[in-house]
Protein backbone atom coordinates (compact mmCIF):
# COMPACT_ATOMS: atom_id res chain seq x y z
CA UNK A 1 -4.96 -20.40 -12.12
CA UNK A 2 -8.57 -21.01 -12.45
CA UNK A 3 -8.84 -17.91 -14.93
CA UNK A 4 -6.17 -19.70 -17.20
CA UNK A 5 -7.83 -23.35 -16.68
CA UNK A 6 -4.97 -24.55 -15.56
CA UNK A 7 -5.05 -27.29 -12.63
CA UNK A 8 -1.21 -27.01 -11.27
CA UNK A 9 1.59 -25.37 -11.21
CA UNK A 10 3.39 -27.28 -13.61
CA UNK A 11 0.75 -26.29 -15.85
CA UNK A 12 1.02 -23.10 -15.53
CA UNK A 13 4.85 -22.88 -15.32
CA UNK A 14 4.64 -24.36 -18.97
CA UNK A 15 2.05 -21.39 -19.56
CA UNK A 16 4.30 -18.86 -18.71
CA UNK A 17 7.49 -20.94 -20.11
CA UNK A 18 9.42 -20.99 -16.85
CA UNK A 19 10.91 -23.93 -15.05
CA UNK A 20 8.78 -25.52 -12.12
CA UNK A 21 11.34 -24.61 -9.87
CA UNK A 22 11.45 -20.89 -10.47
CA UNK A 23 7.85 -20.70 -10.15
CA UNK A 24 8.07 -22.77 -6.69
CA UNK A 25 10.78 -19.87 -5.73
CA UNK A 26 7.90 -16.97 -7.12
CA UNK A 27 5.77 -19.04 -5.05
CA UNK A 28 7.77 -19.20 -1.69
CA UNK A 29 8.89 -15.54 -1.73
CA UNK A 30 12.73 -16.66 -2.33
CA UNK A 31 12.37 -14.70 -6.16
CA UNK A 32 10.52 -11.45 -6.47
CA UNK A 33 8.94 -11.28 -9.71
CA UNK A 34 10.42 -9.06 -12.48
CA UNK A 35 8.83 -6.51 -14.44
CA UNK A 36 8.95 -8.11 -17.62
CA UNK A 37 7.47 -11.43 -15.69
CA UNK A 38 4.86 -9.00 -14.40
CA UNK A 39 4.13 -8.09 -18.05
CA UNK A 40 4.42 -11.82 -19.79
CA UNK A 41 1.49 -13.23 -16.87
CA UNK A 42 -0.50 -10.22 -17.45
CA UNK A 43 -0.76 -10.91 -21.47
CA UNK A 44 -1.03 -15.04 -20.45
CA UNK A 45 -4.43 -14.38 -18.26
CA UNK A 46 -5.55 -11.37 -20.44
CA UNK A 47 -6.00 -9.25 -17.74
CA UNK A 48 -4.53 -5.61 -16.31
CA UNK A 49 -0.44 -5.22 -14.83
CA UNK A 50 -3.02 -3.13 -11.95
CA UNK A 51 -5.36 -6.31 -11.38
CA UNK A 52 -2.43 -8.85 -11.22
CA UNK A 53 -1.11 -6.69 -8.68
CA UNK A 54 -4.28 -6.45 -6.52
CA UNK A 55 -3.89 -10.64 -7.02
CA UNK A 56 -0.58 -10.96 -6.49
CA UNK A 57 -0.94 -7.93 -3.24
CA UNK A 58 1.89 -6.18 -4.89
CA UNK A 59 1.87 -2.64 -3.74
CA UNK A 60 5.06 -1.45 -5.02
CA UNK A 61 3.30 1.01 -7.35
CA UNK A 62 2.27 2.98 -4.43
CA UNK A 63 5.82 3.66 -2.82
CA UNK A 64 7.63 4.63 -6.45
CA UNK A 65 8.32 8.45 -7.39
CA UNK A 66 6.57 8.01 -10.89
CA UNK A 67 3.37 7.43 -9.48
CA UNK A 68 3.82 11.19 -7.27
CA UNK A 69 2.85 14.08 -8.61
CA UNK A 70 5.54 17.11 -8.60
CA UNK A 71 3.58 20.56 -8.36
């Protein structure tokens, strides 16, 4: 939040233009967070869909196929 000067949550839900409440869920671990969300809060802080996943500690990337190499 501090990269997007925001000082709550309910600022930033407003940021991202979700509800409080499903950013509470995001928050909790009761909602994973969508690729397209992925996409919309990388574009709101400016920043890489491979940095907000080192911030987030998403490390989905790692276990998909697209990311093996076939030789």
């Amino acid at each position: 939040m501090s990269r997007l000067s925001l000082k709550s949550d309910r600022e930033l839900s407003r940021k991202l233009h979700i509800s409080y409440k499903l950013l509470e869920k995001i928050r909790s671990g009761a909602l994973t967070i969508s690729p397209s969300m992925l996409l919309w809060m990388a574009e709101c802080a400016q920043t890489s869909i491979e940095e907000l996943r080192s911030v987030l500690g998403e490390r989905r990337s790692r276990a998909r196929m697209h990311t093996v190499k076939m030789t």
